[in-house]
Protein backbone atom coordinates (compact mmCIF):
# COMPACT_ATOMS: atom_id res chain seq x y z
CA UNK A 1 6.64 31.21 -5.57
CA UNK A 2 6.36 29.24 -2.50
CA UNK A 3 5.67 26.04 -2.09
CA UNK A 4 4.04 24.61 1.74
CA UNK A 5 5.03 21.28 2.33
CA UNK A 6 2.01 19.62 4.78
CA UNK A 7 4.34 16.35 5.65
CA UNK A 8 7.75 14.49 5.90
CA UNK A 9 9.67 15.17 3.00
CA UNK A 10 13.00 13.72 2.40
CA UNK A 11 15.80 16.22 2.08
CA UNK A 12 16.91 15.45 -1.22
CA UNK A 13 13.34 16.67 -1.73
CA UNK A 14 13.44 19.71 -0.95
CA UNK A 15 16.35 20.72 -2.34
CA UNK A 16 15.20 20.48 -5.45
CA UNK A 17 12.67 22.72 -4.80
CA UNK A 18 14.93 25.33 -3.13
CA UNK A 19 17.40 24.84 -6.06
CA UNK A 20 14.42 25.82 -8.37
CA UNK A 21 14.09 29.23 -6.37
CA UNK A 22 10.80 28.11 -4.51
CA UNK A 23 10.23 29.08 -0.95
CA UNK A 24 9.71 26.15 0.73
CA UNK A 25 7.21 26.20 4.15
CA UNK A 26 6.90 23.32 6.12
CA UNK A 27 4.16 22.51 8.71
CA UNK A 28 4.06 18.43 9.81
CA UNK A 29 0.34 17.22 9.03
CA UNK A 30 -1.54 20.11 9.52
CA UNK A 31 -5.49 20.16 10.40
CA UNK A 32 -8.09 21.26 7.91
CA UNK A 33 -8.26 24.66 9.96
CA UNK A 34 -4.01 25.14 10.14
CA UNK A 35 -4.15 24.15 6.76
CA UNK A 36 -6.70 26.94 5.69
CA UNK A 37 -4.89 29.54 7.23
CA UNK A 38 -1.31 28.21 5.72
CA UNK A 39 -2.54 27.81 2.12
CA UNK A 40 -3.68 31.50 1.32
CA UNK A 41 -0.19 32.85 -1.28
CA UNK A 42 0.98 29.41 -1.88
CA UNK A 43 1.40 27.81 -5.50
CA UNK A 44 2.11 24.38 -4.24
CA UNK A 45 0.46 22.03 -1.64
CA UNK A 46 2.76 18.79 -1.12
CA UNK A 47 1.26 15.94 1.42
CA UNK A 48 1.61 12.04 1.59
CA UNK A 49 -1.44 9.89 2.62
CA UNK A 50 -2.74 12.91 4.92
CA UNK A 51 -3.17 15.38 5.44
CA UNK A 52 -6.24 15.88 3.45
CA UNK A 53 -6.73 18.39 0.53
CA UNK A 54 -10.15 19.11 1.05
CA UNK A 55 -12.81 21.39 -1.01
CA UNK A 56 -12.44 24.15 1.96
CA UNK A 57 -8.92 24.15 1.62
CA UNK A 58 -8.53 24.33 -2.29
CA UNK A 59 -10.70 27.14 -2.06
CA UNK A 60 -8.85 28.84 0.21
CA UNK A 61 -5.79 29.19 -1.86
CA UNK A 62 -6.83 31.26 -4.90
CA UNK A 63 -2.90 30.83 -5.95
CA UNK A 64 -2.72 27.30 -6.03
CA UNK A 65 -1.86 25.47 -8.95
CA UNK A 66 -0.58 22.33 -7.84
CA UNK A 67 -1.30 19.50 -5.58
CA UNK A 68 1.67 17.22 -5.11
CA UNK A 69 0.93 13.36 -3.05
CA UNK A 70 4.08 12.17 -2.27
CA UNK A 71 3.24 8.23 -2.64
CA UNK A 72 0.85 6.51 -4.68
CA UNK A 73 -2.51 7.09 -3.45
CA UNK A 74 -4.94 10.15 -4.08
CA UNK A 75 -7.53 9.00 -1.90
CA UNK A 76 -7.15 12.37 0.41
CA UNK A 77 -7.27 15.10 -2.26
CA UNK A 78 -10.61 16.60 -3.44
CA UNK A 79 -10.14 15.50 -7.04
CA UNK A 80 -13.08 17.11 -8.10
CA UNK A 81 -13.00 20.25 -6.49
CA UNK A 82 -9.17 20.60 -8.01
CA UNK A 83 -10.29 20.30 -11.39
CA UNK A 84 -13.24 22.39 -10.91
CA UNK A 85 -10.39 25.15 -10.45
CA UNK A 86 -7.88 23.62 -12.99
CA UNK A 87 -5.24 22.52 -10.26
CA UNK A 88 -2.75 20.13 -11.42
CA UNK A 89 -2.58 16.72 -8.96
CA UNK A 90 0.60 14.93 -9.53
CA UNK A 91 1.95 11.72 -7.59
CA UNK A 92 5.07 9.42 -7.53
CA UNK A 93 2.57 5.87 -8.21
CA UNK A 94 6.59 3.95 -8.83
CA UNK A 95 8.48 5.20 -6.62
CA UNK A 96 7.17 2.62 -3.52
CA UNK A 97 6.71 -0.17 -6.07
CA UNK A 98 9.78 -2.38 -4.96
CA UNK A 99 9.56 -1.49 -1.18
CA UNK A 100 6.23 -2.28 -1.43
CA UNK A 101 6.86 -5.75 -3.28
CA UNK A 102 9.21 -6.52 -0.92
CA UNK A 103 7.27 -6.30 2.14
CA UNK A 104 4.29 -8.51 0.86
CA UNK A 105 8.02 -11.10 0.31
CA UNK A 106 8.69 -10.52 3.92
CA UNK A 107 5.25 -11.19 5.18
CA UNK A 108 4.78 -14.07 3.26
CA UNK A 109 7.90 -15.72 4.95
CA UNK A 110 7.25 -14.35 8.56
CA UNK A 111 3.42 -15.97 8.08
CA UNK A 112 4.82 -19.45 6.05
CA UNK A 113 7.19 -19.84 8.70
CA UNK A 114 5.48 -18.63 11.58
CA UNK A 115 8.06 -16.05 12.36
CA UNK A 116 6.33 -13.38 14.44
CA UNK A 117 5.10 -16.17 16.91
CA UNK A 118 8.09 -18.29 17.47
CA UNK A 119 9.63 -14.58 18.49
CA UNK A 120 7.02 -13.46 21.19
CA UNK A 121 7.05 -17.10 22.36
CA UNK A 122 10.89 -16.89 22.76
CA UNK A 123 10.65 -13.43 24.46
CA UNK A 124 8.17 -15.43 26.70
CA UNK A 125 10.96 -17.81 27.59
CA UNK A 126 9.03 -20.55 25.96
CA UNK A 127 10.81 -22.55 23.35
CA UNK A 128 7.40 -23.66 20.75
CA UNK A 129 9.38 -25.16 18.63
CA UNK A 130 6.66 -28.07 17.90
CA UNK A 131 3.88 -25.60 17.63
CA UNK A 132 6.14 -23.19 14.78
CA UNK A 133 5.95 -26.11 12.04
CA UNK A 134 5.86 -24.49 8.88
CA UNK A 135 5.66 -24.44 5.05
CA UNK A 136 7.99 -23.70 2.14
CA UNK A 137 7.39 -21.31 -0.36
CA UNK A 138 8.97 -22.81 -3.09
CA UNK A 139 6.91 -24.85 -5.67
CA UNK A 140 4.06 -23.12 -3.81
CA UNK A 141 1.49 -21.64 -5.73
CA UNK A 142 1.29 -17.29 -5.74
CA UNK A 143 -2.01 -15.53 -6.76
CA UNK A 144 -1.01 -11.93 -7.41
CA UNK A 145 -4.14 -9.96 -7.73
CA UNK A 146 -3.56 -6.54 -9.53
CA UNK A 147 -0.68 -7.17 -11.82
CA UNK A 148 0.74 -3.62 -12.23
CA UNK A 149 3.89 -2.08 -11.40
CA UNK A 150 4.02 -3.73 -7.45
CA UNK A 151 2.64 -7.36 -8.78
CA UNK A 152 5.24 -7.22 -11.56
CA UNK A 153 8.14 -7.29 -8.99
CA UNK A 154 6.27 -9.63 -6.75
CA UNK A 155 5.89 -11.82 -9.26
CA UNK A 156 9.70 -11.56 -10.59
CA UNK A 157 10.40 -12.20 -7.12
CA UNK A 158 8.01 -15.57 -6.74
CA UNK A 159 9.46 -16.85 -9.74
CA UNK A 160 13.10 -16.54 -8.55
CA UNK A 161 11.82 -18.56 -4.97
CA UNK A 162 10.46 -21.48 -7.63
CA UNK A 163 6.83 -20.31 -6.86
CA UNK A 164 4.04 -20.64 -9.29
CA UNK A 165 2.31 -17.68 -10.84
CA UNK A 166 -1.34 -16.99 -11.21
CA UNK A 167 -2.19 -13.63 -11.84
CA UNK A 168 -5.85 -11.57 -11.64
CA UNK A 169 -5.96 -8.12 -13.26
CA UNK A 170 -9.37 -6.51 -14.92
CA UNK A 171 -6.54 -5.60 -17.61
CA UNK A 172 -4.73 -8.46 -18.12
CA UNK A 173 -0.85 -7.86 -20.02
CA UNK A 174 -0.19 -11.12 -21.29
CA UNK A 175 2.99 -10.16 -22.40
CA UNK A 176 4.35 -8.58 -19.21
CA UNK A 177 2.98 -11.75 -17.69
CA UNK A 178 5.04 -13.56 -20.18
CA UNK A 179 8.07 -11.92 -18.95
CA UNK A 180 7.44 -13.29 -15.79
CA UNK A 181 5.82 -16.76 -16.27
CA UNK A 182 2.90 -15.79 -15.01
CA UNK A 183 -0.89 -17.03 -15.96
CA UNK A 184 -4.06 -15.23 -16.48
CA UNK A 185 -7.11 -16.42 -14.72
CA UNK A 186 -10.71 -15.65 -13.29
CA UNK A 187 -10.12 -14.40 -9.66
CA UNK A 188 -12.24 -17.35 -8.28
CA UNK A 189 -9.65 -19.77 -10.16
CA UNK A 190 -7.06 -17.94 -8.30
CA UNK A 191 -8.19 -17.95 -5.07
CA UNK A 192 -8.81 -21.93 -4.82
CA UNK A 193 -5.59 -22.48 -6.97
CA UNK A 194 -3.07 -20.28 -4.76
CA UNK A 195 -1.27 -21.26 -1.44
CA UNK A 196 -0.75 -17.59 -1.00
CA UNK A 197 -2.90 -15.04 -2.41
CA UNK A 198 -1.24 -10.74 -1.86
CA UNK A 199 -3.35 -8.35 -3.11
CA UNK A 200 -1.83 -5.23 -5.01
CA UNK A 201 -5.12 -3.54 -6.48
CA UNK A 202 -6.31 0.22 -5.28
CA UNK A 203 -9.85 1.18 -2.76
CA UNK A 204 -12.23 2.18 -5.95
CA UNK A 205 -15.99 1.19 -6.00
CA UNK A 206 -15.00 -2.20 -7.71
CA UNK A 207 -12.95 -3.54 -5.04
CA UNK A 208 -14.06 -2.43 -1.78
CA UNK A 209 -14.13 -5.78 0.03
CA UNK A 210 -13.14 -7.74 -3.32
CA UNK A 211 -12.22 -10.49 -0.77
CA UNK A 212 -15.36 -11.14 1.41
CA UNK A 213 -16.78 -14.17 3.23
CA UNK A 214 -17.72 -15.92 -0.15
CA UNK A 215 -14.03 -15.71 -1.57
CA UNK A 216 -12.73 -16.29 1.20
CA UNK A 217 -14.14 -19.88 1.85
CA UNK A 218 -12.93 -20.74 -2.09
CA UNK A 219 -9.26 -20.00 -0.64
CA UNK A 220 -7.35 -23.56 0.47
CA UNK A 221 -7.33 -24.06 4.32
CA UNK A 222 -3.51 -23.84 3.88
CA UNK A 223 -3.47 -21.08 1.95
CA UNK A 224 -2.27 -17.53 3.67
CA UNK A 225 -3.58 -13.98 2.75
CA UNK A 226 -1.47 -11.27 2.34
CA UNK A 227 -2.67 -7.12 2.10
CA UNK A 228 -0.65 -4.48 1.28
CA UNK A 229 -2.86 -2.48 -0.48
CA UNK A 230 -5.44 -1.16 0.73
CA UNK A 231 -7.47 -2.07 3.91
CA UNK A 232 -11.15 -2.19 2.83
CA UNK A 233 -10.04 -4.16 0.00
CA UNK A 234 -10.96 -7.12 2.46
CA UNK A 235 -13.99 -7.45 4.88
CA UNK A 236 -12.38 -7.34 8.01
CA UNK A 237 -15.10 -9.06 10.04
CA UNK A 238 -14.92 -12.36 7.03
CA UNK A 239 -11.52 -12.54 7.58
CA UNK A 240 -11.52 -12.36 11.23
CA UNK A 241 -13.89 -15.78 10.82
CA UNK A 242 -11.80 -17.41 8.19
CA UNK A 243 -8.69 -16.73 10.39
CA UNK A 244 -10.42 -17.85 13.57
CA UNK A 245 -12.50 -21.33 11.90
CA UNK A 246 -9.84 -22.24 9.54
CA UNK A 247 -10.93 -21.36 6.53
CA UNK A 248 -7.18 -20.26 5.89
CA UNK A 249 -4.13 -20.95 7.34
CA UNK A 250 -3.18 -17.25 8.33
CA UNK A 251 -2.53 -13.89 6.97
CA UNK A 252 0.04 -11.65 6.36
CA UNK A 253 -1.50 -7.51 6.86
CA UNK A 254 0.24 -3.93 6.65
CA UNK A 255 -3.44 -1.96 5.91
CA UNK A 256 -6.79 -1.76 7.92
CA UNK A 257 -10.14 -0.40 7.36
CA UNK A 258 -9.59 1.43 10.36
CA UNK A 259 -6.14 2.89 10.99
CA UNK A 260 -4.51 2.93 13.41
CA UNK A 261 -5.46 -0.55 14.18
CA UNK A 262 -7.28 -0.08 17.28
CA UNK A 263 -5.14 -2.06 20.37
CA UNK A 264 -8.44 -4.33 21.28
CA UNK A 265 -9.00 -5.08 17.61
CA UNK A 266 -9.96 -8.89 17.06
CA UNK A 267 -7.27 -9.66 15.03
CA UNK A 268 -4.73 -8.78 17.58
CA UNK A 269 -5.70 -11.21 19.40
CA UNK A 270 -5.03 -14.39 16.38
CA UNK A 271 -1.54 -16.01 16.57
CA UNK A 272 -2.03 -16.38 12.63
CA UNK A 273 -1.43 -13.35 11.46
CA UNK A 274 0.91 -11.03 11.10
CA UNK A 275 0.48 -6.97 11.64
CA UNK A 276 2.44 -4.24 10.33
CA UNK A 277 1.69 -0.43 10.69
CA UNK A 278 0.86 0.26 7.01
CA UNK A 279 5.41 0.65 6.23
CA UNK A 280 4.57 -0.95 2.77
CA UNK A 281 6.40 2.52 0.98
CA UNK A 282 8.43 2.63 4.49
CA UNK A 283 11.98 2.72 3.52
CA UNK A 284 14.78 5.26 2.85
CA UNK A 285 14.92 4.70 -0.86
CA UNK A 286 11.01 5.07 -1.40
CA UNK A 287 10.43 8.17 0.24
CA UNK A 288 13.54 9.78 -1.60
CA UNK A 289 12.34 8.44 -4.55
CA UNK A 290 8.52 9.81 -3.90
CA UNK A 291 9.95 13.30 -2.97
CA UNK A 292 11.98 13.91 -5.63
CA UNK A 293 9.84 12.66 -8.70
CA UNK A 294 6.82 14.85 -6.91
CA UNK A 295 9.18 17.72 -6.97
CA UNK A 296 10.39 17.76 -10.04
CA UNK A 297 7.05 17.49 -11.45
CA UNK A 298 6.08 20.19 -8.90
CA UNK A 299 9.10 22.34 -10.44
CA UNK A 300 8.48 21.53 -13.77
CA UNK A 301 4.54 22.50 -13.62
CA UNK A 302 5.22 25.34 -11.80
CA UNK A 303 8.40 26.72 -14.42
CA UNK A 304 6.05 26.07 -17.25
């Protein structure tokens, strides 16, 4: 059987497929067309957030039985067109969780404490030491919106800094949110509540632009924004406004709607905010992790 994995796999990875007895092909992000071409005896397709599994290329791979995203997302696999054929999709949704958590931490401090702009000052030779007056997170209050696996640690996390917890989640656990102190309210509660609101929720029809210009004027004009979900989750252009009138105090942002982040983009341009390249699942343990649990499932599908 062979197996073509479309993007960077860890090594640990892969070996688990070659210890199976697969034959493993590798091609780094393929195009639609390369992809065609490379997908017609395969039985296994394994990608991360692209390249994309689309209609043309499931039905140009009459031996496929498996789709494998290495991450948590299935936004670029034709879902629809894989079950129309009776292709298995599998994904590692836990195996980023903690990295994940841990950068919404990280931004939160660099944006409290103003961390990204006292260092480009400084490389400036300008020492802005009055203008890089910050805030403590502790006794602070956290809005985690979408309490699952990523807003459980985040919230862990905010209650071991002393934070607050208020929590948003169409599905609300109450007793997972008991295990972490954390409260149940409307998401309008939340937002005027919180000093720092992260969003953890995925791009579905519901929550494309969940934070717009309306939500964001309920937020405090101290509070700060973080987004490590997904980028349409929030209307750029709103927040762009709140970040430039002072609706909020700044933001803390590792997705886009449009990515790569074009270089002349507004927000490039803000002191208060900080901007990283979508690294939310970008660290040595979460990509083995995601590997290996897609290619065991990928082994284990495959085996029967």
């Amino acid at each position: 059987m062979k197996v073509l994995v479309a993007a960077p796999l860890h090594e640990r990875a892969i070996e688990v497929l070659k210890n199976a007895g697969f034959e493993v092909i590798y091609e780094e992000y393929p195009d639609e067309e390369k992809l065609v071409e490379l997908v017609g005896d395969v039985d296994a397709i394994i990608v991360r957030s692209k390249p994309r599994v689309t209609r043309k290329v499931i039905e140009a791979a009459p031996k496929l039985k498996v789709i494998g995203r290495a991450g948590v997302g299935l936004d670029n696999i034709d879902l629809e067109a894989a079950k129309e054929r009776g292709i298995k999709v599998v994904n590692s949704p836990g195996a980023s969780s903690r990295s994940v958590a841990e950068l919404a931490v990280a931004l939160m401090f660099a944006v409290a404490r103003k961390i990204a702009f006292a260092d480009r000052k400084m490389r400036e030779g300008i020492w802005a030491k009055k203008q890089c007056m910050g805030m403590e997170l502790e006794g602070k209050t956290l809005g985690i919106v979408g309490f699952g696996r990523i807003g459980y640690s985040i919230a862990k996390i905010a209650r071991a800094l002393g934070m607050n917890v208020l929590l948003y989640d169409p599905y609300p656990n109450e007793e997972r949110a008991r295990e972490v102190g954390g409260k149940f309210v409307p998401l309008e509660e939340l937002l005027k509540e919180s000093d720092v609101v992260t969003l953890h929720v995925p791009l579905v029809e519901q929550t494309y632009h969940l934070i717009n210009e309306e939500r964001l004027r309920l937020m405090k004009p101290t509070a700060i924004l973080i987004n490590a979900a997904r980028g349409a989750v929030v209307d750029t252009s709103a927040l762009v406004k709140a970040l430039q009138g002072g609706w909020i105090a700044g933001a803390g942002l590792d997705v886009f709607e449009e990515e790569p982040l074009p270089k002349d983009h507004p927000l490039t341009k803000l002191d208060n905010v900080v901007l990283t390249p979508h690294i939310g699942a970008s660290t040595v343990e979460a990509q083995m992790r995601a590997g290996v649990q897609v290619a065991e499932q990928i082994v284990e599908i495959l085996k029967g």
